[in-house]
Each structure stands twice: as structure tokens, then as C-alpha cells.
C-alpha atoms as a PDB file:
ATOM      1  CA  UNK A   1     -40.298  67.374  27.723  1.00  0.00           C
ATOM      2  CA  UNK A   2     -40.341  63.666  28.924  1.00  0.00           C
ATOM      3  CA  UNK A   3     -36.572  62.560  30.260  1.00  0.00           C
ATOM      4  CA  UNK A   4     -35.644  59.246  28.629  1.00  0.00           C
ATOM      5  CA  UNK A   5     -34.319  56.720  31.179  1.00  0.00           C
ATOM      6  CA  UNK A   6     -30.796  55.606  30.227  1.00  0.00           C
ATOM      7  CA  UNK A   7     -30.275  51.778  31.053  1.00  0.00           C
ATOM      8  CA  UNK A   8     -27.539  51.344  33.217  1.00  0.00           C
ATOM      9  CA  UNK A   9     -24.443  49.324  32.379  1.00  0.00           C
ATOM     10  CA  UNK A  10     -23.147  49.293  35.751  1.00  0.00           C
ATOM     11  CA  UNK A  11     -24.464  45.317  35.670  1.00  0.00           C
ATOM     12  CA  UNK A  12     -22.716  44.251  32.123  1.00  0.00           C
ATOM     13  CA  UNK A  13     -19.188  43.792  33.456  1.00  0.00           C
ATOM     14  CA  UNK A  14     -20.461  41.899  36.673  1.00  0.00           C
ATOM     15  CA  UNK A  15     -22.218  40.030  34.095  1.00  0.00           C
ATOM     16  CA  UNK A  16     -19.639  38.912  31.849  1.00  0.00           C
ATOM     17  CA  UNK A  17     -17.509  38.106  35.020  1.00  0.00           C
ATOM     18  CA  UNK A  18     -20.208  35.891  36.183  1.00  0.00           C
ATOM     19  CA  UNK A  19     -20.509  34.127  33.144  1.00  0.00           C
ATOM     20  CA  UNK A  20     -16.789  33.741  32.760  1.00  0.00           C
ATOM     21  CA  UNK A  21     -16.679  32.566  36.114  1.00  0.00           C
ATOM     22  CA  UNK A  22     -19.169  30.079  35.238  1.00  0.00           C
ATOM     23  CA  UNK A  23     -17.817  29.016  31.984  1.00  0.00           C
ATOM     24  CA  UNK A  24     -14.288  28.230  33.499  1.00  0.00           C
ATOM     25  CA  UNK A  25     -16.107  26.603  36.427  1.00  0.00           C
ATOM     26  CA  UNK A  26     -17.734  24.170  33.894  1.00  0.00           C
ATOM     27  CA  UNK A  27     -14.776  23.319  32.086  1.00  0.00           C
ATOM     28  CA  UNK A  28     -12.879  22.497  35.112  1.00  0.00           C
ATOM     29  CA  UNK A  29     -15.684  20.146  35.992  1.00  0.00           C
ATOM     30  CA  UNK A  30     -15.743  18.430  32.413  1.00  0.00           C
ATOM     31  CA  UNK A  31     -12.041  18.005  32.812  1.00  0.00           C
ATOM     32  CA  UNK A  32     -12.291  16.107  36.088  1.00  0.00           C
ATOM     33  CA  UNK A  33     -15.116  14.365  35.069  1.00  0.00           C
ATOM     34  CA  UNK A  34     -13.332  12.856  32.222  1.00  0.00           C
ATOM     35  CA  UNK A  35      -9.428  12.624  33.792  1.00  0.00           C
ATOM     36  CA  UNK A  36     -11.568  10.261  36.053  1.00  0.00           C
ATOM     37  CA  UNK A  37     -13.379   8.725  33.176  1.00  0.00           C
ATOM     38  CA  UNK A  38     -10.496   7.740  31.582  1.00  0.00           C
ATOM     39  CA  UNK A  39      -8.364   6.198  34.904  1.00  0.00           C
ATOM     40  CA  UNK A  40     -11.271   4.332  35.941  1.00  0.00           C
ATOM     41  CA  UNK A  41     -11.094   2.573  32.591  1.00  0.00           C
ATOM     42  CA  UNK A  42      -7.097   2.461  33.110  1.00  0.00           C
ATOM     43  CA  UNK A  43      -7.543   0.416  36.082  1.00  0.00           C
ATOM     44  CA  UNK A  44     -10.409  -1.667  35.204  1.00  0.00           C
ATOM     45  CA  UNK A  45      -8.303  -2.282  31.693  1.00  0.00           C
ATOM     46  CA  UNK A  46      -5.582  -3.648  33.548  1.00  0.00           C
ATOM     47  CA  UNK A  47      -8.136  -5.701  36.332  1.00  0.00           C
ATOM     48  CA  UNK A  48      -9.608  -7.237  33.310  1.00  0.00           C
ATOM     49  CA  UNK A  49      -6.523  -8.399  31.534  1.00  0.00           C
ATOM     50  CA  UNK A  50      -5.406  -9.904  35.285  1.00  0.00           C
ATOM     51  CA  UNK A  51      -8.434 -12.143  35.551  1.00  0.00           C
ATOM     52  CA  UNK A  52      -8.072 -13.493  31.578  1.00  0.00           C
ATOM     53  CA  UNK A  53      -4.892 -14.240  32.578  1.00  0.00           C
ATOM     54  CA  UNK A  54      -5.152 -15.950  35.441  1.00  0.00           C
ATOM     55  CA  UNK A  55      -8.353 -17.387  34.157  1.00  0.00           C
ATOM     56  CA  UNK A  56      -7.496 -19.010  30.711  1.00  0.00           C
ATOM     57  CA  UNK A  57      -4.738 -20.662  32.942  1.00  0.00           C
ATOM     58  CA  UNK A  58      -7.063 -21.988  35.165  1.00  0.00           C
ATOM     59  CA  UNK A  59      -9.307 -22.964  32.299  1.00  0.00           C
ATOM     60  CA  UNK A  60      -7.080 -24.819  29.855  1.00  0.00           C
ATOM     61  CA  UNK A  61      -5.209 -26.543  32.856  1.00  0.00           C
ATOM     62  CA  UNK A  62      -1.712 -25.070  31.795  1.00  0.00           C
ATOM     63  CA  UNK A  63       0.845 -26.824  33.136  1.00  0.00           C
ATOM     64  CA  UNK A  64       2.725 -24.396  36.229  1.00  0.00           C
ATOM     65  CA  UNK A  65       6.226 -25.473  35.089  1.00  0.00           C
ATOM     66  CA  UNK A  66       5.229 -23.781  31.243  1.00  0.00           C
ATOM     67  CA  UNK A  67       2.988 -21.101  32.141  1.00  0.00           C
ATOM     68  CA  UNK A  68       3.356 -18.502  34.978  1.00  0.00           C
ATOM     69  CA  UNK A  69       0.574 -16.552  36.284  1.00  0.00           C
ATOM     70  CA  UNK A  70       0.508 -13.061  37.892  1.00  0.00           C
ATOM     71  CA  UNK A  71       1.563 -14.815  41.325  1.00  0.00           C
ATOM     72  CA  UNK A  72       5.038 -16.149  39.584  1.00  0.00           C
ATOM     73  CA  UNK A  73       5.561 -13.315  37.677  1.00  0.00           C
ATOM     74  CA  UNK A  74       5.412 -10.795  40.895  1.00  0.00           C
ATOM     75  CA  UNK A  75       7.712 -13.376  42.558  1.00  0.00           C
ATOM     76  CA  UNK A  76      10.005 -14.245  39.706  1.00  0.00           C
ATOM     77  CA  UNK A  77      10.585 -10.317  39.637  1.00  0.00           C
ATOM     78  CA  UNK A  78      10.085  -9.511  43.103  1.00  0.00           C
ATOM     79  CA  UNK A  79      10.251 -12.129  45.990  1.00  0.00           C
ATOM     80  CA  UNK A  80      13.018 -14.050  44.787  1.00  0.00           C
ATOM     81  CA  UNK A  81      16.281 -13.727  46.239  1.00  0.00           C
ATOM     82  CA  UNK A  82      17.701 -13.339  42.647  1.00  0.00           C
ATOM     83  CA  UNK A  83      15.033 -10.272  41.714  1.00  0.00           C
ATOM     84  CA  UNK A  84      17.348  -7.804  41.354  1.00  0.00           C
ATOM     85  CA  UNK A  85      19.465  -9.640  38.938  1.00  0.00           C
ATOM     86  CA  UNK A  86      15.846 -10.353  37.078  1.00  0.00           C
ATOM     87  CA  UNK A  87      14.976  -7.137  37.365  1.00  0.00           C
ATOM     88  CA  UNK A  88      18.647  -5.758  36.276  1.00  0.00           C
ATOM     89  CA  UNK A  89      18.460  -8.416  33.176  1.00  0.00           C
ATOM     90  CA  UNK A  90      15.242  -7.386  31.866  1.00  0.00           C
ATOM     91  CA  UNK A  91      15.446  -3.769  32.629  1.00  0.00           C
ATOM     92  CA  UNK A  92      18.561  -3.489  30.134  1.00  0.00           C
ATOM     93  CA  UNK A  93      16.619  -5.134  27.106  1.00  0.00           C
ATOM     94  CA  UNK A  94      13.459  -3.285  28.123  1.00  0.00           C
ATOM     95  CA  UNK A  95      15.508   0.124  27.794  1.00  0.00           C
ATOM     96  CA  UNK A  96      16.924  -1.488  24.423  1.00  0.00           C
ATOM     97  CA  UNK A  97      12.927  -1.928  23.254  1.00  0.00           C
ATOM     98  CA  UNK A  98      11.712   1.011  24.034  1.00  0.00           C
ATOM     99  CA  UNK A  99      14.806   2.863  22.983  1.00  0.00           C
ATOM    100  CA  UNK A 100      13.863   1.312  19.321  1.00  0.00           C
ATOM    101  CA  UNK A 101      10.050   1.410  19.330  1.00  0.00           C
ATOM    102  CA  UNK A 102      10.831   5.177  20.247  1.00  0.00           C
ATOM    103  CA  UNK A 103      12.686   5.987  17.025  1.00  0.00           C
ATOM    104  CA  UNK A 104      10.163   3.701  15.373  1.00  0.00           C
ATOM    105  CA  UNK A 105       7.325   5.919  16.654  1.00  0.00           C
ATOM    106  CA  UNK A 106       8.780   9.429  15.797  1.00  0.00           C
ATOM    107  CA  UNK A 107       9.887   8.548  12.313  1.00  0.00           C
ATOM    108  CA  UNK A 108       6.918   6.900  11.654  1.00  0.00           C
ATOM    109  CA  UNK A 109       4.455  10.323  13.076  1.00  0.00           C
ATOM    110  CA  UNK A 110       6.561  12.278  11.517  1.00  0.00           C
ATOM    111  CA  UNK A 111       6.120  10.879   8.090  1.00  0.00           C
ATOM    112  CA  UNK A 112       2.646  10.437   8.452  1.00  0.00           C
ATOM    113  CA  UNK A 113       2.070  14.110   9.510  1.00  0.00           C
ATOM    114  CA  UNK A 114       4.024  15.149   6.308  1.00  0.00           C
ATOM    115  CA  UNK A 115       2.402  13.021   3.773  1.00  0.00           C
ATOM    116  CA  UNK A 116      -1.056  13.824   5.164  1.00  0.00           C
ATOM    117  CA  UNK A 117      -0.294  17.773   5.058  1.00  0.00           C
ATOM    118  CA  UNK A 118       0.814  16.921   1.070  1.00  0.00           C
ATOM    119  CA  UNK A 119      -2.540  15.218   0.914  1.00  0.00           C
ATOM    120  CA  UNK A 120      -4.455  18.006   2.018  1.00  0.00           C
ATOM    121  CA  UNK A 121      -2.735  20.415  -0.044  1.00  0.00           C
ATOM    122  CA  UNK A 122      -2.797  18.580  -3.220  1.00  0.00           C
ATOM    123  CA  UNK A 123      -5.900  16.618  -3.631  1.00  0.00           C
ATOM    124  CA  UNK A 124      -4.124  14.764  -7.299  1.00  0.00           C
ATOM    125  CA  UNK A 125      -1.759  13.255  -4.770  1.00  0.00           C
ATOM    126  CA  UNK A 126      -4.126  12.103  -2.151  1.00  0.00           C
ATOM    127  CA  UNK A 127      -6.386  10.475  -5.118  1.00  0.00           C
ATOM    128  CA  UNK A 128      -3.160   8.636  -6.548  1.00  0.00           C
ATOM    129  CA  UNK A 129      -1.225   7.601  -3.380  1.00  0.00           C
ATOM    130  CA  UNK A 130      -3.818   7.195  -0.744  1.00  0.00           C
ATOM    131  CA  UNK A 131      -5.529   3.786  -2.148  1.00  0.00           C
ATOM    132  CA  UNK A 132      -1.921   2.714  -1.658  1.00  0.00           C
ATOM    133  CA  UNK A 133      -1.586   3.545   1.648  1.00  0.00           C
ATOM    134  CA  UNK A 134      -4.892   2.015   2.179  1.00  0.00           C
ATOM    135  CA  UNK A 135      -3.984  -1.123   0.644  1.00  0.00           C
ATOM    136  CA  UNK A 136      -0.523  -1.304   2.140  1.00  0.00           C
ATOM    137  CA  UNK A 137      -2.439  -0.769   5.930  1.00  0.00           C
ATOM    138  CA  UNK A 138      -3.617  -4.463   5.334  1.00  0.00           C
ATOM    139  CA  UNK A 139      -0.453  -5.989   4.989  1.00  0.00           C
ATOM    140  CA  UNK A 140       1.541  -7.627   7.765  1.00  0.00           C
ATOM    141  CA  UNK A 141       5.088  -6.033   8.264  1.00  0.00           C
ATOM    142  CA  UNK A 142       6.615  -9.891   8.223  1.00  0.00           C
ATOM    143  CA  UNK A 143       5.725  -9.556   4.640  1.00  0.00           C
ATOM    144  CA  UNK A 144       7.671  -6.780   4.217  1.00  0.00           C
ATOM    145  CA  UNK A 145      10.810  -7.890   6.701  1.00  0.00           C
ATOM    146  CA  UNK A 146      12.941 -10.039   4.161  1.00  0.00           C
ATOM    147  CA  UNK A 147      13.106  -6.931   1.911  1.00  0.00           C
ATOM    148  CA  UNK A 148      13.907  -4.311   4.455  1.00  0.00           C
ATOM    149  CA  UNK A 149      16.392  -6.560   6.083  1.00  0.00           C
ATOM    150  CA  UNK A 150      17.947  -7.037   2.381  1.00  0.00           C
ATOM    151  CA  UNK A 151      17.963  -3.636   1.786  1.00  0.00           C
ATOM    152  CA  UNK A 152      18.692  -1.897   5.573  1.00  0.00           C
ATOM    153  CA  UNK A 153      20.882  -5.011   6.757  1.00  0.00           C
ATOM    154  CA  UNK A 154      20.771  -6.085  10.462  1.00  0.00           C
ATOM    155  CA  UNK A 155      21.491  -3.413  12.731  1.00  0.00           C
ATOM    156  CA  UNK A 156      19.835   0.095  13.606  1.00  0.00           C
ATOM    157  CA  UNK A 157      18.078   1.798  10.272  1.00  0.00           C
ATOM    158  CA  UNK A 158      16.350  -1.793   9.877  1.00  0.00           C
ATOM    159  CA  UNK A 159      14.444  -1.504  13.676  1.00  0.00           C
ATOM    160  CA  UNK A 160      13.485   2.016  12.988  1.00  0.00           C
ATOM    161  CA  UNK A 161      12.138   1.534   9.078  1.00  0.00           C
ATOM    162  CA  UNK A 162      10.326  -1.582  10.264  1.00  0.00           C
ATOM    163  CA  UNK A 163       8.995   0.339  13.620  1.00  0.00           C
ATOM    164  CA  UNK A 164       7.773   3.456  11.760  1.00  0.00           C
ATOM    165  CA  UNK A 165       6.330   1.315   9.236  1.00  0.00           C
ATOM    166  CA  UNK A 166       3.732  -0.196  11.535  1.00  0.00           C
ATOM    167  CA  UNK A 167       3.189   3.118  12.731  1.00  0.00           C
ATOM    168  CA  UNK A 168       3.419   5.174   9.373  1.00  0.00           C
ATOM    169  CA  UNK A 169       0.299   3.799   7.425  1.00  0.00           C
ATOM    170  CA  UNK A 170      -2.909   3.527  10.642  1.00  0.00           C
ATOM    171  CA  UNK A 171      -1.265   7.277  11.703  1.00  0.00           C
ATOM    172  CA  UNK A 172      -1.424   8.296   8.129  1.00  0.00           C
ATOM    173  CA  UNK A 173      -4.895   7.564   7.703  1.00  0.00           C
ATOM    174  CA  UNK A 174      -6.057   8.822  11.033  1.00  0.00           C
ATOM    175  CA  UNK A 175      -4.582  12.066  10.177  1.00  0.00           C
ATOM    176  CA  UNK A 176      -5.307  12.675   6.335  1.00  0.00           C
ATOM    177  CA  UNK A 177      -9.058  12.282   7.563  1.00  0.00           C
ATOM    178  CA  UNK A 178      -8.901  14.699  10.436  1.00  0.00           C
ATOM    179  CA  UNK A 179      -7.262  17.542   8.310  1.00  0.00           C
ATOM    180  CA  UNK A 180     -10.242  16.999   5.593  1.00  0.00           C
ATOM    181  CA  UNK A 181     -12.618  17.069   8.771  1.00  0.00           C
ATOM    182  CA  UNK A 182     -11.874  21.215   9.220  1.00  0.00           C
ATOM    183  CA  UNK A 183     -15.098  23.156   8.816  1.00  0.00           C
ATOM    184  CA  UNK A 184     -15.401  24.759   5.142  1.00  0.00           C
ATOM    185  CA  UNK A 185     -16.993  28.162   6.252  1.00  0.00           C
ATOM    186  CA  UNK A 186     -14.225  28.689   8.821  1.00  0.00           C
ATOM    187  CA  UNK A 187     -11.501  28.294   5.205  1.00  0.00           C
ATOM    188  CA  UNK A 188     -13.709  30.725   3.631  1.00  0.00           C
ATOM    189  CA  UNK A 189     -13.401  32.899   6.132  1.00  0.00           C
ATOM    190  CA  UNK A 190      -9.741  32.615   6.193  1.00  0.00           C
ATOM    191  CA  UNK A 191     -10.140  32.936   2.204  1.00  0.00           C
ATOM    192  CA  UNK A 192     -11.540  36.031   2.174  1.00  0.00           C
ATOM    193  CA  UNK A 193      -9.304  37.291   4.626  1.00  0.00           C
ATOM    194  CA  UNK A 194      -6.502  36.731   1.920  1.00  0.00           C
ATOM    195  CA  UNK A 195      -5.221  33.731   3.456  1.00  0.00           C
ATOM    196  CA  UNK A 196      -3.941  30.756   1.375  1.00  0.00           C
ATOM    197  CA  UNK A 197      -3.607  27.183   1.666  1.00  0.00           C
ATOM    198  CA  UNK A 198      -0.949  27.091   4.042  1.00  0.00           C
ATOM    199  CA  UNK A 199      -2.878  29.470   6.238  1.00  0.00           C
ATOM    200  CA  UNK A 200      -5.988  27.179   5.847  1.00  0.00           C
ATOM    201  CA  UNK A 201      -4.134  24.722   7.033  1.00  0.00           C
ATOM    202  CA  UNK A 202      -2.323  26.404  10.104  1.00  0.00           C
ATOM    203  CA  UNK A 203      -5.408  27.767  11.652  1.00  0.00           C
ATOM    204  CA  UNK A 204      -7.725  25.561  10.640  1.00  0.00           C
ATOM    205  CA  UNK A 205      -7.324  21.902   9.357  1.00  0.00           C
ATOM    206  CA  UNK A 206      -4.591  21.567  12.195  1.00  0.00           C
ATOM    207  CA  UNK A 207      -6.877  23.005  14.909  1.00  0.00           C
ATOM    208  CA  UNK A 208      -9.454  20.513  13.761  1.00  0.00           C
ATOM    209  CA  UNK A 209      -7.354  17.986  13.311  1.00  0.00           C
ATOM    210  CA  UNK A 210      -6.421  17.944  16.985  1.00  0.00           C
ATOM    211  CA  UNK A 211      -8.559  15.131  17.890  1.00  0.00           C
ATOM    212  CA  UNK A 212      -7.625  12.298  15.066  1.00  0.00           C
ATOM    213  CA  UNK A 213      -3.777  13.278  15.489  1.00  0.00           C
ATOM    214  CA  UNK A 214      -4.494  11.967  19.302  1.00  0.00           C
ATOM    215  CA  UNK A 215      -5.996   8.955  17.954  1.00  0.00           C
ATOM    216  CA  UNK A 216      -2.933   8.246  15.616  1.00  0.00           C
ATOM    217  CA  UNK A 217      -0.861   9.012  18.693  1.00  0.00           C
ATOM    218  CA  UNK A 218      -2.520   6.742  20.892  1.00  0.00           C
ATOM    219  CA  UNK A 219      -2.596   3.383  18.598  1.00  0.00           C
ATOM    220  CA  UNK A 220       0.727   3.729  17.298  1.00  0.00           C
ATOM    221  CA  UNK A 221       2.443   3.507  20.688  1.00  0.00           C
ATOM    222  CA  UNK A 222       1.631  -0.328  21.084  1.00  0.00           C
ATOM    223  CA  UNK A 223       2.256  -0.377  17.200  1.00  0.00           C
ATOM    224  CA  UNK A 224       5.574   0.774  17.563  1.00  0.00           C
ATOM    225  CA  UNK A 225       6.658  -1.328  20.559  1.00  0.00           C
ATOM    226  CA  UNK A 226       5.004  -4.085  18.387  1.00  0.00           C
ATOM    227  CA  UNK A 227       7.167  -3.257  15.118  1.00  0.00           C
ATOM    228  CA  UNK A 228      10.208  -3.111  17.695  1.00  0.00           C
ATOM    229  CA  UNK A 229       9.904  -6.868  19.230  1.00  0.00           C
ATOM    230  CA  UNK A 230       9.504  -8.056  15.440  1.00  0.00           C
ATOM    231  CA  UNK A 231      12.305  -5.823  14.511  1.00  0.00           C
ATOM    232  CA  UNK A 232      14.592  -7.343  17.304  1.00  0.00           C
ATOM    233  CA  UNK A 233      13.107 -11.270  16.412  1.00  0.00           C
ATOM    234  CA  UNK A 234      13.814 -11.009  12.640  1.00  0.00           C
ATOM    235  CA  UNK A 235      17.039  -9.160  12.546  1.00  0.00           C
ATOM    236  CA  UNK A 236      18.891  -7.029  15.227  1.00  0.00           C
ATOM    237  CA  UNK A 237      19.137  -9.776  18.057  1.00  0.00           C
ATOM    238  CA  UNK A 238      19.079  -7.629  20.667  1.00  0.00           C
ATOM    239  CA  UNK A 239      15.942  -6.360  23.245  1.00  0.00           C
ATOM    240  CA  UNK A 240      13.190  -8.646  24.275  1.00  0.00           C
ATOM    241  CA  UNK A 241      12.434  -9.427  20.814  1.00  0.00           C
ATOM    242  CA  UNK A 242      15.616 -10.846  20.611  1.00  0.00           C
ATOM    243  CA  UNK A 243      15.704 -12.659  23.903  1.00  0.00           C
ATOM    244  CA  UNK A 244      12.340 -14.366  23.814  1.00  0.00           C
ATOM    245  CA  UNK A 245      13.157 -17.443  21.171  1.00  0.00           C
ATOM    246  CA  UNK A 246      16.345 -18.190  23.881  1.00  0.00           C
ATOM    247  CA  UNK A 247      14.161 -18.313  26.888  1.00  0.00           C
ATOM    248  CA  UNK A 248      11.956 -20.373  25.419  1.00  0.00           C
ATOM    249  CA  UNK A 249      14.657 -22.769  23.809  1.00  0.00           C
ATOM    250  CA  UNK A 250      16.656 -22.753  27.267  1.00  0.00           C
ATOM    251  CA  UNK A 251      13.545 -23.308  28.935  1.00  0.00           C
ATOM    252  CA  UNK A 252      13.569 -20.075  31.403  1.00  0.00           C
ATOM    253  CA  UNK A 253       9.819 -19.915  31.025  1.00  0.00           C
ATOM    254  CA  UNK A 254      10.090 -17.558  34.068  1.00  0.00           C
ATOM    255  CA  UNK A 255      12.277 -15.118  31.932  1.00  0.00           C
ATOM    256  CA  UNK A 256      10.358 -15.759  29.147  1.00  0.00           C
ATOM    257  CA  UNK A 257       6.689 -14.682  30.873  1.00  0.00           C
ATOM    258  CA  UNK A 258       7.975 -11.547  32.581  1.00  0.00           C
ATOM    259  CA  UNK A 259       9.476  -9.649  29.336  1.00  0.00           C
ATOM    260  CA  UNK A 260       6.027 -10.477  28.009  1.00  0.00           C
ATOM    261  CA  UNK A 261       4.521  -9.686  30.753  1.00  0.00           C
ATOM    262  CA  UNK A 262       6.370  -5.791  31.325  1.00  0.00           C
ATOM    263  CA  UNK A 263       6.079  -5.306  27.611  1.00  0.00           C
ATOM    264  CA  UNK A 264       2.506  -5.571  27.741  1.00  0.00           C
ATOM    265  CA  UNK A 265       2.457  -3.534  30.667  1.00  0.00           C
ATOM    266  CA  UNK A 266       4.525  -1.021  29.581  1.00  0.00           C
ATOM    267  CA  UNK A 267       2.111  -0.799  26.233  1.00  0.00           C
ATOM    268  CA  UNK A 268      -1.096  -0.892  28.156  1.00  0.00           C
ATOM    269  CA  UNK A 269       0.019   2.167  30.418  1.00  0.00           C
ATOM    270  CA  UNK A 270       0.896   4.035  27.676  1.00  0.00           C
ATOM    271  CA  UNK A 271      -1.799   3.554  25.785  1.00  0.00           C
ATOM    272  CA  UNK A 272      -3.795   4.861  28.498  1.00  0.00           C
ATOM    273  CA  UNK A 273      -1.877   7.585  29.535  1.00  0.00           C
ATOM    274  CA  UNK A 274      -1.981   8.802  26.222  1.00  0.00           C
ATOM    275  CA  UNK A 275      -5.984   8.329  26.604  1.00  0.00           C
ATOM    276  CA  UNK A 276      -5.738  10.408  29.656  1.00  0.00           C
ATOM    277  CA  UNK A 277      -4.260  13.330  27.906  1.00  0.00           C
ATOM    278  CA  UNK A 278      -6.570  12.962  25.181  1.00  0.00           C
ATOM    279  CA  UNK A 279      -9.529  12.938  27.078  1.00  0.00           C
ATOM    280  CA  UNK A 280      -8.306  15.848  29.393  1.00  0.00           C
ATOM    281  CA  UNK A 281      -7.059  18.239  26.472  1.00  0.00           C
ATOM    282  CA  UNK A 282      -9.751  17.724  24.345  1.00  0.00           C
ATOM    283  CA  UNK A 283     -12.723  18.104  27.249  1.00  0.00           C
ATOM    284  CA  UNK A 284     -10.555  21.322  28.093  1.00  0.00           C
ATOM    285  CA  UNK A 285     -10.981  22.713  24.248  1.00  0.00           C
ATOM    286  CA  UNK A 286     -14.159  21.565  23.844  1.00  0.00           C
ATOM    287  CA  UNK A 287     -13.775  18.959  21.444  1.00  0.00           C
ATOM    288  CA  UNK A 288     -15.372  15.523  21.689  1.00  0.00           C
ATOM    289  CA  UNK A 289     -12.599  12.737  22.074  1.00  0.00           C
ATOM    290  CA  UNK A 290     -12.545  10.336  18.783  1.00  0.00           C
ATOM    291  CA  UNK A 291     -13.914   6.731  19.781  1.00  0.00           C
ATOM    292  CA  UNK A 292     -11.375   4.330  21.048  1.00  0.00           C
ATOM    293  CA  UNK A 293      -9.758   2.490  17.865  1.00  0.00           C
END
């Protein structure tokens, strides 16, 4: 009687740890690749918005005594022998903007996360509300200020309801589509499983989701700080929004060019930070990044 060779599975488990090896080996390399992506296009971001600067300047033959360059900025907030009382001055209504864009931005995500999750769950409500949302997307907030201001009056509930409207409505879209973007076999699995709606939504439509919430993330942080400066303009007084209009009327155009100047900044770097994360988590999960918005 012939003996029947028995394969040997000594091999599979150096195998599998090969493969693993591999596999993690792989995604640490996609990771770098695109943390390095995304701070190449950090710094060549901020590069380019130095040379416009300094360039459309140059171009239109701005007068120095109105406009200040990236030169009279870095003195104005550095060189000078009163920079610290500059940077003191501007540092206090920079904590004030952010401080507001801040509560603008959470209420606003927040709010958007919840009405998108009642979307998904109730389709009726998506159909009747979300051509609203839509349509309200398209209108500027200074349309809306006189109202709130009526409504909220001048002081801390009117910055955060005009902040997290700027970011409630591009979030709320973002999101809405990135729940219905969850793979229907994966909720039939789920389904069959037993699990319901709020289990299809947990482990699947959030998972999915991942990449669009990132997307909402990212462009309502300049939203936000933008909904803050208007906030502070139109009603509250206080910040940089509320600073700008006296600069410019005492003419301390060197005042006046550095809050713009540190705002932007300050919006630009986290926008890109925010990128950064994005691009890291997602290359680490295996998801594709959404295009930038």
C-alpha cells in the first residue's frame, strides 16, 4: 500500500508572518509617502501666496504708506522696537477670534453630523429638508446677519449662530453624501445578521463616511474663522473683526495688514494640518483621500 505524502504546514505561519510583515511595511511607506505629499503642498501653498502678495503689490504700484508687504509685516511684528506691544495687541484679539470661530466650528459639526445621521435614517426627511439646505448653501451669511442680530442681540450666542452657520450647511452636505456612500452588500450583511438601522449606521455608513467627514472638517475651519471676523464686524465689536474698520479709519495700515495677515495664516495652517491628518489616516486605512474642495 502506497504512503500518501502529507504537505507540510511547517511554512504557513512563516508565511502569513511574511506577508504581514510586508503588508505593514507597505502601509508605513504609503503613509510617508503621503505625510510628505501633503507638507510639500503646505509649504509650496504658503510660497505661492508670498509671491501673489508681494507680486500684485509690485504690479498695481500700491502705494508703501497703504499697503505693506511681507517685509513690513515681519518688521511691523518683529524688528520694531514696539513688536512686543504689536505682538501683545494682536495676540489678545487673535485669541478672542479663534476663541469664537471655535464655538462656531463645533456647533456648527455638530449639527451637521446630527441632521445628516436623521437624513440617513429617514429618507422622507432628507427628500423634504435637504433641497433647503441646498438652497440655503448659496446664500451669503450677511443676508442672514440683520435677523440673527435681531433675534440673538450683540454679544456671544450671535458669533456662535452666525459661525456655525457658515459651517453648518457645506459640512452638512459633505456628510449626508458620505453616509449614503456606505457599500449596500456590507448593510445586507449586517441585515441578515439581525442588525438594524442604527447598527447599519455604526459599522458601516460611519466607517465609510470617514473620508467626506474629513472633507467637512477641513473646509469649515477657514469657514468658521470666516463666520467669526463677520460675526465680530457686524455685531460683537470685539476680535480682529472688530478691530479692522478702526485701523483702517485711524490709518494704522500696519495694524491693519498684520491681523489680516496672521488670520490668514492661522487659516492656511490649519487647513493644511487638517490635510495632513487626512491624508495620513486615510492612506493608513486604506481609503483614498476625497479631492481638495
Amino acid at each position: 500500500m502506497t504512503e500518501t505524502a502529507v504537505p507540510s504546514t511547517t511554512t504557513e505561519p512563516r508565511q502569513v508572518t511574511d506577508l504581514s510583515r510586508a503588508m505593514r511595511q507597505e502601509s508605513r511607506r504609503a503613509t510617508r509617502k503621503a505625510l510628505l505629499t501633503s507638507l510639500g503642498t503646505f509649504l509650496g501653498t504658503i510660497v505661492t501666496v508670498l509671491v501673489l502678495w508681494q507680486g500684485a503689490i509690485i504690479v498695481f504700484g500700491l502705494s508703501p504708506y497703504v499697503a505693506k508687504g511681507p517685509v513690513d509685516v515681519w518688521r511691523f511684528l518683529v524688528s520694531d522696537p514696539d513688536a512686543a506691544d504689536h505682538r501683545a495687541e494682536l495676540g489678545d484679539n487673535l485669541a478672542v477670534t479663534m476663541t469664537d470661530a471655535f464655538v462656531g466650528f463645533c456647533a456648527g459639526l455638530f449639527v451637521a453630523v446630527l441632521v445628516a445621521v436623521i437624513f440617513h435614517l429617514s429618507r422622507g426627511v432628507e427628500a423634504a429638508l435637504m433641497p433647503i439646505a441646498l438652497l440655503l448653501r448659496t446664500v451669503p451669511l450677511i443676508a442672514f446677519a440683520p435677523v440673527i442680530i435681531l433675534i440673538f442681540g450683540r454679544g456671544f450666542a450671535t458669533t456662535a449662530v452666525m459661525g456655525g452657520i457658515v459651517v453648518l450647511f457645506p459640512a452638512l452636505v459633505n456628510v449626508a453624501y458620505g453616509l449614503k456612500a456606505s457599500s449596500p452588500q456590507m448593510e445586507d450583511v449586517v441585515t441578515v445578521y439581525g442588525g438594524g438601522a442604527v447598527t447599519k449606521l455604526r459599522r458601516v455608513a460611519f466607517p465609510s463616511s470617514l473620508p467626506a467627514f474629513f472633507a467637512a472638517v477641513r473646509i469649515s475651519v477657514p469657514g468658521a474663522i470666516t463666520g467669526a471676523l463677520l460675526a465680530e464686524w457686524l455685531a460683537t465689536g470685539g476680535g480682529i473683526g472688530g478691530v479692522i474698520n478702526g485701523y483702517y479709519a485711524q490709518a494704522k495700515f500696519n495694524d491693519m495688514w498684520a491681523s489680516v495677515v496672521v488670520v490668514t495664516a492661522v487659516s492656511l495652517v490649519l487647513y493644511n494640518l487638517i490635510a495632513i491628518l487626512e491624508n495620513t489616516v486615510l492612506t493608513r486605512m486604506g481609503m483614498h483621500p476625497t479631492k481638495r474642495m
